[in-house]
PDB file of N, CA and C in Angstrom:
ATOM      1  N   UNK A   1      11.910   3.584  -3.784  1.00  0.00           N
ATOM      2  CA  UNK A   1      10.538   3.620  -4.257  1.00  0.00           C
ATOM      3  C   UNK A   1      10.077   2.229  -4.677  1.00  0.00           C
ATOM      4  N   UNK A   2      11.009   1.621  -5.469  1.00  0.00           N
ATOM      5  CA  UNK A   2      10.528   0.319  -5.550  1.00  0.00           C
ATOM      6  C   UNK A   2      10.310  -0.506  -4.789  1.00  0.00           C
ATOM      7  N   UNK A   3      10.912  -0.542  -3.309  1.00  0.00           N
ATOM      8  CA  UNK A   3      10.275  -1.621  -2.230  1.00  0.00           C
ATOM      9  C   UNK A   3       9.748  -1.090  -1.953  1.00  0.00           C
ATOM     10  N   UNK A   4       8.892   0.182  -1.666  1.00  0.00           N
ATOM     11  CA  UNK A   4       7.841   0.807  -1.436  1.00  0.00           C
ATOM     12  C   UNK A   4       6.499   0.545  -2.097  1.00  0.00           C
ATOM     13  N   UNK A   5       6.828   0.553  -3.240  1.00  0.00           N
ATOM     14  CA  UNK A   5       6.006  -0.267  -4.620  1.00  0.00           C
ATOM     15  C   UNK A   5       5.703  -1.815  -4.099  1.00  0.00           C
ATOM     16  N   UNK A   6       6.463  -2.524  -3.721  1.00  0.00           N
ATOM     17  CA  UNK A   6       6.649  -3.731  -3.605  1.00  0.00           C
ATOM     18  C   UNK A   6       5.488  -4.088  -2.602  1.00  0.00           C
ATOM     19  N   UNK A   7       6.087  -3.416  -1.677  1.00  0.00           N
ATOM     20  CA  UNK A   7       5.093  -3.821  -0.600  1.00  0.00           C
ATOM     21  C   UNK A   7       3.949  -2.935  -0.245  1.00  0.00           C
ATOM     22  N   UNK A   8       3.617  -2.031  -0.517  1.00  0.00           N
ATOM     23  CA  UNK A   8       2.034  -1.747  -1.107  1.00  0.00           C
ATOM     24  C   UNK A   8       1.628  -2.425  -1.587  1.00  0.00           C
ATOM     25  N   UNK A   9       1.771  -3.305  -2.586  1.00  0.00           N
ATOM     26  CA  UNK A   9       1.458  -4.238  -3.329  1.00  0.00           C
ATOM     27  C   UNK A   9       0.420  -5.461  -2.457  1.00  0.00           C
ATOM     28  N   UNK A  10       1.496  -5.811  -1.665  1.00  0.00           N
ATOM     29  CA  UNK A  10       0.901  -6.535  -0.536  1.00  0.00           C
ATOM     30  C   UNK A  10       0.137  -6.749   0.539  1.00  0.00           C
ATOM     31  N   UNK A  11      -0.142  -5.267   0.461  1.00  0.00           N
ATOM     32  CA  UNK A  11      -1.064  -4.901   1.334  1.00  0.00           C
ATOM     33  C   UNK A  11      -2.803  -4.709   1.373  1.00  0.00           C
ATOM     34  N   UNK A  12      -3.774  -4.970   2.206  1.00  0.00           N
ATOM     35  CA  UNK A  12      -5.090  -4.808   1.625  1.00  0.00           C
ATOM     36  C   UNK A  12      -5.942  -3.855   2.204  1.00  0.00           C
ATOM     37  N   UNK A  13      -7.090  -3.489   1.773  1.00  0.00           N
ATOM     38  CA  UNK A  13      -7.928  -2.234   2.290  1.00  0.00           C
ATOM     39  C   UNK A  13      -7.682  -2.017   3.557  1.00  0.00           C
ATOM     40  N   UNK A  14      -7.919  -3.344   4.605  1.00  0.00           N
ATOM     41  CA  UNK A  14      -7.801  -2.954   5.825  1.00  0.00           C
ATOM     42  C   UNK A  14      -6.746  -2.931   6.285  1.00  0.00           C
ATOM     43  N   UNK A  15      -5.049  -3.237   5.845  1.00  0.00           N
ATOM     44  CA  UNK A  15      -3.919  -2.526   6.108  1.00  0.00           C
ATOM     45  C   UNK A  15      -3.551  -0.998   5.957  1.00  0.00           C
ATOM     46  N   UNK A  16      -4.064  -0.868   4.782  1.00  0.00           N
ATOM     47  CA  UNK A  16      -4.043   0.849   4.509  1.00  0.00           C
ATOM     48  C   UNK A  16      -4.715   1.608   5.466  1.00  0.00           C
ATOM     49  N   UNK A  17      -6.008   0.925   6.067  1.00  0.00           N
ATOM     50  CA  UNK A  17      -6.756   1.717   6.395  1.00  0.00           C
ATOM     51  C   UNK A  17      -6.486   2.024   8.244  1.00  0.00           C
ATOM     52  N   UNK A  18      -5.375   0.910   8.694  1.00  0.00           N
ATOM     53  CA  UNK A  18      -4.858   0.706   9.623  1.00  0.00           C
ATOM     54  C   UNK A  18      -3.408   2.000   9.787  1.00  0.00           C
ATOM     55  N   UNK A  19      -2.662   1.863   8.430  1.00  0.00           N
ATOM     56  CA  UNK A  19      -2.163   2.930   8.599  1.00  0.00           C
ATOM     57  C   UNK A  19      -2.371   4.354   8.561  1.00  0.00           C
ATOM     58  N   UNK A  20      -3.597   4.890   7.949  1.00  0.00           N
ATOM     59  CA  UNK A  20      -4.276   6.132   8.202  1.00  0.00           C
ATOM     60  C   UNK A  20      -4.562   6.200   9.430  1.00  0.00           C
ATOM     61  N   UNK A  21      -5.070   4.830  10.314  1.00  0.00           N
ATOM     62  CA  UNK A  21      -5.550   5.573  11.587  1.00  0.00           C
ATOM     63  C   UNK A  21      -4.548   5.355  12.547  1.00  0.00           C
ATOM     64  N   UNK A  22      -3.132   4.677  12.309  1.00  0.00           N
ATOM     65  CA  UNK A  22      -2.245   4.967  12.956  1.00  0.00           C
ATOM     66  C   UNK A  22      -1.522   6.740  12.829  1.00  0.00           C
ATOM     67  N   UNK A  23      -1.558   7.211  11.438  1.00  0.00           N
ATOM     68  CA  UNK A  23      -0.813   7.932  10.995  1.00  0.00           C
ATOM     69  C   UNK A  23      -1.679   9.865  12.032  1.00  0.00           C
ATOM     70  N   UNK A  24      -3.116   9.145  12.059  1.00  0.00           N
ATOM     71  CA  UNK A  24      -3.571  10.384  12.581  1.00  0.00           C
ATOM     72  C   UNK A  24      -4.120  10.385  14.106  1.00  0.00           C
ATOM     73  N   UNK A  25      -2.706   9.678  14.830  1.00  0.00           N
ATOM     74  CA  UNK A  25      -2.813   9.172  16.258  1.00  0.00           C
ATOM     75  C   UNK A  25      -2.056  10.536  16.943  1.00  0.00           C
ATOM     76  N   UNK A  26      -2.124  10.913  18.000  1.00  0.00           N
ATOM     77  CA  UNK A  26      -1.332  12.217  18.331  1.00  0.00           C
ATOM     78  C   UNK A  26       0.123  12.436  18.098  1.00  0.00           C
ATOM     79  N   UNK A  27       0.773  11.531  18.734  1.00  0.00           N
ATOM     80  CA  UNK A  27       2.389  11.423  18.318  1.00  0.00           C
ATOM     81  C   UNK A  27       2.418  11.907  17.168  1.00  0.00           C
ATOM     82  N   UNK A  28       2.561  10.395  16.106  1.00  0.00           N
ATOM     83  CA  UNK A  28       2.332  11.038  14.712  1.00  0.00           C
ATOM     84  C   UNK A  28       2.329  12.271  14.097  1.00  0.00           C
ATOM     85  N   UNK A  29       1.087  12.447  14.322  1.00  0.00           N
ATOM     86  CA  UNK A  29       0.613  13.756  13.535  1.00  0.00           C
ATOM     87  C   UNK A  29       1.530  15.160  14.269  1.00  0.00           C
ATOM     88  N   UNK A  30       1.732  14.970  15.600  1.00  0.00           N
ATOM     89  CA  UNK A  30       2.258  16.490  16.088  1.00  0.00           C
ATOM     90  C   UNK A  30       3.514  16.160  15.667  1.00  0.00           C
ATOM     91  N   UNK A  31       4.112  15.391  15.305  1.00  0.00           N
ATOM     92  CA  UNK A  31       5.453  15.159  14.917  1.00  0.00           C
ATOM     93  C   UNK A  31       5.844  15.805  13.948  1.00  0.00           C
ATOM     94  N   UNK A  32       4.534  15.492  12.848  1.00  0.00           N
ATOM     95  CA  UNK A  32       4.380  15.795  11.428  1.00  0.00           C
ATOM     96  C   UNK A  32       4.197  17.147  11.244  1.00  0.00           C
ATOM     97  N   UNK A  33       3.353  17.465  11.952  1.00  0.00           N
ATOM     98  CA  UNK A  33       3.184  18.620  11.620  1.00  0.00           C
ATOM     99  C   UNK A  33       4.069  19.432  12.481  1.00  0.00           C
ATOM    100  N   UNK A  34       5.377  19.381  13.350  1.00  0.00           N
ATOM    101  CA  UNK A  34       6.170  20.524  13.706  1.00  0.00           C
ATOM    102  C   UNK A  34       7.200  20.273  12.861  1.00  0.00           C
ATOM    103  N   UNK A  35       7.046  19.185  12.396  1.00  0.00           N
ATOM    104  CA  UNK A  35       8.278  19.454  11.221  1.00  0.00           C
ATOM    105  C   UNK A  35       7.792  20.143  10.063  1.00  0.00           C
ATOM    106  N   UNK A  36       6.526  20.295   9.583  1.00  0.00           N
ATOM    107  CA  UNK A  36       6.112  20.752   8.441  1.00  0.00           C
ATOM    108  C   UNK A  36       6.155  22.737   8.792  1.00  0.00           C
ATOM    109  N   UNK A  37       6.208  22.875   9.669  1.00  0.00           N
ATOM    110  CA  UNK A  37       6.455  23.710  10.483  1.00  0.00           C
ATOM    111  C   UNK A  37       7.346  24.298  10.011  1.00  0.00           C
ATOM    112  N   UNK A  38       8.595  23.866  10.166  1.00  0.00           N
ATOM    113  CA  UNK A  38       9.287  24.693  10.018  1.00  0.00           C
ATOM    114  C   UNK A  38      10.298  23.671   8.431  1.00  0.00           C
ATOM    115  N   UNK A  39       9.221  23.535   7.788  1.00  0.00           N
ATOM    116  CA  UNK A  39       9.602  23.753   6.045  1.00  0.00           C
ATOM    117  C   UNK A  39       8.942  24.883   5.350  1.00  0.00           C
ATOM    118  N   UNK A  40      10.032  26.161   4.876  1.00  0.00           N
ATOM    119  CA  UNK A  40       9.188  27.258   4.030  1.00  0.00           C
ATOM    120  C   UNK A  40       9.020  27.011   2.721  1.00  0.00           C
ATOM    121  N   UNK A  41       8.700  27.513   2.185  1.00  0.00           N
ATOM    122  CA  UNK A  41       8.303  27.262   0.561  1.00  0.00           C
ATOM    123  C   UNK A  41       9.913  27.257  -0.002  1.00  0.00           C
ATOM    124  N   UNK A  42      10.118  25.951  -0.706  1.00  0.00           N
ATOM    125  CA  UNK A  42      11.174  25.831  -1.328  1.00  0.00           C
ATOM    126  C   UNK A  42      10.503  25.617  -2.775  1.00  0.00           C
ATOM    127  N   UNK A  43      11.594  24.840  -4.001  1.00  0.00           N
ATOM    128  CA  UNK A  43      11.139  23.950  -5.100  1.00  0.00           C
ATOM    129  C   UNK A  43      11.205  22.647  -4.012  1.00  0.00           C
ATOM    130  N   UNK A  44      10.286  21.741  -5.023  1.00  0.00           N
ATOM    131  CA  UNK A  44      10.749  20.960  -5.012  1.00  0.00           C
ATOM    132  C   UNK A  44      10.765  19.784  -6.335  1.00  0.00           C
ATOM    133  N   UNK A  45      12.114  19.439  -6.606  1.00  0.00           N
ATOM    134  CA  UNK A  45      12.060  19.159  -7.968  1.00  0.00           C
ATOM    135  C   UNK A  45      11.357  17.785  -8.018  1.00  0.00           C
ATOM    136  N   UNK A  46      11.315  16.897  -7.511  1.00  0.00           N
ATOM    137  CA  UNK A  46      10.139  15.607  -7.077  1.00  0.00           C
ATOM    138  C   UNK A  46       8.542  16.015  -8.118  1.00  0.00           C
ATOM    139  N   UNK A  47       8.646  15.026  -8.870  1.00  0.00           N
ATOM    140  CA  UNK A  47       7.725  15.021  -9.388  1.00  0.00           C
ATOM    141  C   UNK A  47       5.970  14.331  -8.957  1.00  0.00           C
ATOM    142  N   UNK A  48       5.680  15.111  -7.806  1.00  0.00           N
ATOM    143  CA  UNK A  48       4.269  14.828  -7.062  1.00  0.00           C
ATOM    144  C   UNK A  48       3.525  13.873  -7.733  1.00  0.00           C
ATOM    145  N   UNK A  49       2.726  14.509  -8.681  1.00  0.00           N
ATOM    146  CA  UNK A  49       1.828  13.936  -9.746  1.00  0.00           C
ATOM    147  C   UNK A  49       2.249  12.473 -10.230  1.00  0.00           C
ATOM    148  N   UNK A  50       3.175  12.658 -10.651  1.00  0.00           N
ATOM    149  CA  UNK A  50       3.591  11.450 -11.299  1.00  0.00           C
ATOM    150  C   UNK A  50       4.117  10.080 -10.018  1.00  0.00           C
ATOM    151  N   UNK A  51       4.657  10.648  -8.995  1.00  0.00           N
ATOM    152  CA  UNK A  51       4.670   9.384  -8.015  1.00  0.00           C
ATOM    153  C   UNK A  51       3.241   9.103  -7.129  1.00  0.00           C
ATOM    154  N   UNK A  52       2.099   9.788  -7.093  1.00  0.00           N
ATOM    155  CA  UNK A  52       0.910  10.164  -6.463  1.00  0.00           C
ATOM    156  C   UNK A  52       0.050   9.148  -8.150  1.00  0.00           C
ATOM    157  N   UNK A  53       0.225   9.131  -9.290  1.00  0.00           N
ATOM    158  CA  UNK A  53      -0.132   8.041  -9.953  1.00  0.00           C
ATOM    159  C   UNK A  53       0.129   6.720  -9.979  1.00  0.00           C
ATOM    160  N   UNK A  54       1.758   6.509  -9.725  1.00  0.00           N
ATOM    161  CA  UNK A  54       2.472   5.200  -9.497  1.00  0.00           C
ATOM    162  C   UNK A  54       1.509   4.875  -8.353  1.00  0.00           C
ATOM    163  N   UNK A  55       1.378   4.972  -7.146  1.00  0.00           N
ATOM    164  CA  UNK A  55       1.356   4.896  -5.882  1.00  0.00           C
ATOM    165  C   UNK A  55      -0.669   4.498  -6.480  1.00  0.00           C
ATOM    166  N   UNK A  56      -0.825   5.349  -6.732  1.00  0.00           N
ATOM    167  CA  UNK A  56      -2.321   4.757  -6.808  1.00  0.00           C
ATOM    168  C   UNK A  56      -2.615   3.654  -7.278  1.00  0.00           C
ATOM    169  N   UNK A  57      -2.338   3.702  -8.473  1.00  0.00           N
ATOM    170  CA  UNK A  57      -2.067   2.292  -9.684  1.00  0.00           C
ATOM    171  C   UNK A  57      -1.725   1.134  -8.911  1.00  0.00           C
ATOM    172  N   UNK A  58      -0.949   0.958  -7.406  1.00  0.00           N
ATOM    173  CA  UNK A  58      -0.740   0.153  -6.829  1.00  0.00           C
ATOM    174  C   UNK A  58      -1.600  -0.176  -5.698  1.00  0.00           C
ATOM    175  N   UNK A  59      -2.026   1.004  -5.171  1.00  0.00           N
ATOM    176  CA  UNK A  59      -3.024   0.973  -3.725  1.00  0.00           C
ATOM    177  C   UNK A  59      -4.585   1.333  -4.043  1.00  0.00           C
ATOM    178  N   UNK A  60      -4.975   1.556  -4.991  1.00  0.00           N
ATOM    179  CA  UNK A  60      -6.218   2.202  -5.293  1.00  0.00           C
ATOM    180  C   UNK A  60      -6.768   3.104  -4.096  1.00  0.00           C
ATOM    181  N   UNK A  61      -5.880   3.754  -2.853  1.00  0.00           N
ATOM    182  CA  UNK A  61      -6.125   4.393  -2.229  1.00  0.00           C
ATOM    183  C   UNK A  61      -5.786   5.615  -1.676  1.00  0.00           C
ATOM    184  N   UNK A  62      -6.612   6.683  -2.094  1.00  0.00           N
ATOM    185  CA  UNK A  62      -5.678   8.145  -2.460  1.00  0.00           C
ATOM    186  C   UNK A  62      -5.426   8.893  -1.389  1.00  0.00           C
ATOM    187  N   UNK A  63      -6.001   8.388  -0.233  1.00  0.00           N
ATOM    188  CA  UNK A  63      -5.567   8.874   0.917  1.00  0.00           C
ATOM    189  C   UNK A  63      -4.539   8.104   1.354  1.00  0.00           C
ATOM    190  N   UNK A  64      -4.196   6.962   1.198  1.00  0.00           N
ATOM    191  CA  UNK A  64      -2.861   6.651   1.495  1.00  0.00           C
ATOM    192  C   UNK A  64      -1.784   7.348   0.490  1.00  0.00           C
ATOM    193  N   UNK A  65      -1.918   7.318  -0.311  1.00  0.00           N
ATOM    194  CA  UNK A  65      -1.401   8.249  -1.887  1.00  0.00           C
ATOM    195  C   UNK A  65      -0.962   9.533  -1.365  1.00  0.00           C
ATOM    196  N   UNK A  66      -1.623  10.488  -0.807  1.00  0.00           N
ATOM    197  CA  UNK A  66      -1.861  11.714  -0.140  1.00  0.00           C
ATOM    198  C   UNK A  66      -0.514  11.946   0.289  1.00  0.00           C
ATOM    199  N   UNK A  67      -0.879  10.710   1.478  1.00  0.00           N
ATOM    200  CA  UNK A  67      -0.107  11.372   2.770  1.00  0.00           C
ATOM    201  C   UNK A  67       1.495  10.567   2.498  1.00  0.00           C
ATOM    202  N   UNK A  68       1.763   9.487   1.769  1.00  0.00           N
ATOM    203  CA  UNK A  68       3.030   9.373   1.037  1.00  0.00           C
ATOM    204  C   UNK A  68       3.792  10.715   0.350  1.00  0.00           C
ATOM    205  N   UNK A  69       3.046  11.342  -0.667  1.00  0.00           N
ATOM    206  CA  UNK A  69       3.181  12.480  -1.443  1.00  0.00           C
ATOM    207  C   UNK A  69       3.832  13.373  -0.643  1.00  0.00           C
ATOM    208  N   UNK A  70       2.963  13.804   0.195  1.00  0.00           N
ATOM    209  CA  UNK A  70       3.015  14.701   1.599  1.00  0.00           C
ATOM    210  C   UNK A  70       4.179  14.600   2.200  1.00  0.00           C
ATOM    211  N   UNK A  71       4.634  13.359   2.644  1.00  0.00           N
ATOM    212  CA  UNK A  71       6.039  13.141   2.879  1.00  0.00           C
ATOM    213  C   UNK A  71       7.214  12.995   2.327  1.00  0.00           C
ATOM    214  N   UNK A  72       6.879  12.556   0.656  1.00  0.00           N
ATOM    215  CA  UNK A  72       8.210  12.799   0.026  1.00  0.00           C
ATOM    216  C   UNK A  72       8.256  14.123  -0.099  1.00  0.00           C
ATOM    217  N   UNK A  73       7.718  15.219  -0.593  1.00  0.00           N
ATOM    218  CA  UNK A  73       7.353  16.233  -0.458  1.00  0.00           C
ATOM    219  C   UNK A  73       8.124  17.144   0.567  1.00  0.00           C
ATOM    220  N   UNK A  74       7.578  17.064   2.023  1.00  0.00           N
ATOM    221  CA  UNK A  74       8.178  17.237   3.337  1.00  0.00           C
ATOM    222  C   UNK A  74       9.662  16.923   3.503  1.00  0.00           C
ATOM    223  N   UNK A  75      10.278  15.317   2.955  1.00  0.00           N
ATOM    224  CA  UNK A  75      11.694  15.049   3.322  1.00  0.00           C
ATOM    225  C   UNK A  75      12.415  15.567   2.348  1.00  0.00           C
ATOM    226  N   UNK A  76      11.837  15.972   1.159  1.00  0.00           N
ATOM    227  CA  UNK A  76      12.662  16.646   0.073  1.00  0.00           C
ATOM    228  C   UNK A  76      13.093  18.306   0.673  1.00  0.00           C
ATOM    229  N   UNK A  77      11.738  19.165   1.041  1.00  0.00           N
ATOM    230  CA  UNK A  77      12.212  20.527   1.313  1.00  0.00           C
ATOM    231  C   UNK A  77      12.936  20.552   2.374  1.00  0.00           C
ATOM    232  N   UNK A  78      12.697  19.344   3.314  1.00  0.00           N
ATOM    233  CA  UNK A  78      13.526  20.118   4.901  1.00  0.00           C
ATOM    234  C   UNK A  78      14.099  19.205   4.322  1.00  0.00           C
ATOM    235  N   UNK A  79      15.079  18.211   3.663  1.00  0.00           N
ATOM    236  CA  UNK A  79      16.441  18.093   3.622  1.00  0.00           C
ATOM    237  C   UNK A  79      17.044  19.336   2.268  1.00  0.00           C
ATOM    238  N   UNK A  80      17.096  19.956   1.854  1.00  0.00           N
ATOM    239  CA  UNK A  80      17.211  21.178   1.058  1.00  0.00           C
ATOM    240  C   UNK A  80      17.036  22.161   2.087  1.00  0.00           C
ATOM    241  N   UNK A  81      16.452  22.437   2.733  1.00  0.00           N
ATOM    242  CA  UNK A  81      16.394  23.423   3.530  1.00  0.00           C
ATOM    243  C   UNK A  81      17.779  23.285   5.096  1.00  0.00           C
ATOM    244  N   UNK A  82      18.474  21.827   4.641  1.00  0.00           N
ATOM    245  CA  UNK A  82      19.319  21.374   5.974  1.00  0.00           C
ATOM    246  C   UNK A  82      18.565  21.209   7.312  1.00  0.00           C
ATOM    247  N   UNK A  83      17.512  20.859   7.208  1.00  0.00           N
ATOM    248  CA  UNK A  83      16.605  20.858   8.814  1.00  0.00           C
ATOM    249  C   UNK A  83      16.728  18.793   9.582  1.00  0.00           C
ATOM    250  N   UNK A  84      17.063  18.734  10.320  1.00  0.00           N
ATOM    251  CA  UNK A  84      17.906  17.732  10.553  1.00  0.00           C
ATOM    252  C   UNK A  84      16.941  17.254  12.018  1.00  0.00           C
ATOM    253  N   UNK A  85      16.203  16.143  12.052  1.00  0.00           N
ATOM    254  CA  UNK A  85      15.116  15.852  12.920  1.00  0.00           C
ATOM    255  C   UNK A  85      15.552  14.297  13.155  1.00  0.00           C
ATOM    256  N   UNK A  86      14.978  13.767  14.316  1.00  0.00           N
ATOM    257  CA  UNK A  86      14.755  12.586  14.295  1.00  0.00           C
ATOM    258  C   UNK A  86      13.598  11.969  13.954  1.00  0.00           C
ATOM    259  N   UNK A  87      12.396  12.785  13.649  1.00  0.00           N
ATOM    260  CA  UNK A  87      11.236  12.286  13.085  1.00  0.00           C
ATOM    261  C   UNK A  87      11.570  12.288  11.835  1.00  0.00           C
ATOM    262  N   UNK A  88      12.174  13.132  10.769  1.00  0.00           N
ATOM    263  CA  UNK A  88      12.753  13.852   9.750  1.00  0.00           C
ATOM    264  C   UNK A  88      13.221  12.019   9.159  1.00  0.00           C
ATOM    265  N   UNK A  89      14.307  11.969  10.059  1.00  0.00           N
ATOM    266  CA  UNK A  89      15.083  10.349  10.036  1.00  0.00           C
ATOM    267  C   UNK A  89      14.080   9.108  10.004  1.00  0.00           C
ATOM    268  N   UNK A  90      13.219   9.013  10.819  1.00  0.00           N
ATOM    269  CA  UNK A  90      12.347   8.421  11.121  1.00  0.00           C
ATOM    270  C   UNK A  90      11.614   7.742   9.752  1.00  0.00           C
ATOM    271  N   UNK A  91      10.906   9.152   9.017  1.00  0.00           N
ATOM    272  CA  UNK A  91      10.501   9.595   7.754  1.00  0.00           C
ATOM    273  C   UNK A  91      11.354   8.657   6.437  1.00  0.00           C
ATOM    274  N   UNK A  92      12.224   9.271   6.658  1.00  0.00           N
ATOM    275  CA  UNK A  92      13.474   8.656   5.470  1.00  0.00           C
ATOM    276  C   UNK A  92      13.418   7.089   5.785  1.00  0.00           C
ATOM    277  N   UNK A  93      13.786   6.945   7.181  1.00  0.00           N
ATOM    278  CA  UNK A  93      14.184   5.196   7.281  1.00  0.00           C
ATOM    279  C   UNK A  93      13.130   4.519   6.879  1.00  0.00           C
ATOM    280  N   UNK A  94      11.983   5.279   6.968  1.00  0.00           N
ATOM    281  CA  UNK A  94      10.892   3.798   6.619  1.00  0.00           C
ATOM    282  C   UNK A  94      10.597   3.969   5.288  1.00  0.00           C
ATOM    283  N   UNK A  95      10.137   4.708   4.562  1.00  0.00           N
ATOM    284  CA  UNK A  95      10.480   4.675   3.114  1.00  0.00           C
ATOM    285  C   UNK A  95      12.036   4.507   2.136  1.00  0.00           C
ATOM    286  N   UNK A  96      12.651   4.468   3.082  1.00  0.00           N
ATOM    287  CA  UNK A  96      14.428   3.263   2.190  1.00  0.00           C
ATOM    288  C   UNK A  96      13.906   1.892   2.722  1.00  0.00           C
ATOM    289  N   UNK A  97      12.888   1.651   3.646  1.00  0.00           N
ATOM    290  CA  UNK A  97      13.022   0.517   3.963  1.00  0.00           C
ATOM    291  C   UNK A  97      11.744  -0.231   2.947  1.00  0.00           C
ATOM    292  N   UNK A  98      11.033   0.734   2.551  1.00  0.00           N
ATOM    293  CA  UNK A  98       9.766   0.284   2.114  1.00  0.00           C
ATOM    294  C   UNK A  98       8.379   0.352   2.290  1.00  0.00           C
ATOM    295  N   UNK A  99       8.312   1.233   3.523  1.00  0.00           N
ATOM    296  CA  UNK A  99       7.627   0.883   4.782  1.00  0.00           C
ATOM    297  C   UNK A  99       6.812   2.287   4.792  1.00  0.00           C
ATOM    298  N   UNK A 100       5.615   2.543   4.757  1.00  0.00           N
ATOM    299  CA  UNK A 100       4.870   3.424   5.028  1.00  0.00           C
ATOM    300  C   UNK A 100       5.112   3.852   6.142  1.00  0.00           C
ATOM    301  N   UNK A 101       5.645   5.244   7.102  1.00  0.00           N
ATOM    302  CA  UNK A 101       6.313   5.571   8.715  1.00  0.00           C
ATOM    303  C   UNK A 101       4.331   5.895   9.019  1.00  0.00           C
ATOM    304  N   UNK A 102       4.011   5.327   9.852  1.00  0.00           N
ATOM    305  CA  UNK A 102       3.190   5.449  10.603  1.00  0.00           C
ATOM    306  C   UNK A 102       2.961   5.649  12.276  1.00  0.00           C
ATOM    307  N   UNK A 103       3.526   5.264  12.793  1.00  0.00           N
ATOM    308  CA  UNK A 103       3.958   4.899  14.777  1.00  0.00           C
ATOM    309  C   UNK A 103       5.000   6.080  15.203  1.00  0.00           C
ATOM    310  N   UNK A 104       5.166   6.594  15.805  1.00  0.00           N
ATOM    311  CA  UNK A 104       5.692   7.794  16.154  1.00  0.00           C
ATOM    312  C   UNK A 104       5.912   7.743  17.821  1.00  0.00           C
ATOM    313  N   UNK A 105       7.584   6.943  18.162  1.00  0.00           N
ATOM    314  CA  UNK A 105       7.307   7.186  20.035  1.00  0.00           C
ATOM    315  C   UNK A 105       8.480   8.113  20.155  1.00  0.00           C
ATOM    316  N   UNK A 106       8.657   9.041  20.576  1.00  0.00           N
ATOM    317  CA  UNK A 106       9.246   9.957  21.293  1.00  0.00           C
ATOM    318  C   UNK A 106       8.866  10.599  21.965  1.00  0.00           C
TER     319      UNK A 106
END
């Protein structure tokens, strides 16, 4: 979370706004959403609210905020749920790396 922090930081309106319209490119999104697919209602002990404040406080932008949330969210239940993806991976690697996952080729 903290190089995640980090480099949000660094970023400006029109980077964010570059990754929203990467994020709702077809790949992407059908990616996203067949994995969300098949996550059922679990817990999840991840405290939303409170990383969806961090995250703002840094980006002043709540649609980038959103769809971060959305994904810790997502990699928390389908890894609890054992659901094992390469988008799933995808997901994880770029947030350990820091990195908002936006680009989607498979």
């Amino acid at each position: 979370m903290d190089k995640l922090l980090l480099n949000l930081q660094q970023l400006d309106s029109d980077d964010l706004d570059f990754i929203l319209d990467q994020r709702d490119e077809d790949q992407f999104d059908k990616a996203w959403c067949s994995l969300n697919e098949l996550v059922t209602e679990t817990s999840c002990p991840l405290d939303l609210k409170e990383i969806f404040v961090k995250l703002s406080g840094v980006t002043n932008n709540h649609e980038v905020c959103s769809y971060i949330v959305d994904d810790f969210e997502l990699i928390n239940k389908a890894k609890e749920l054992g659901i094992n993806s390469k988008f799933l991976k995808y997901l994880e690697q770029s947030y350990e790396q820091g990195r908002v996952p936006c680009v989607w080729n498979s």
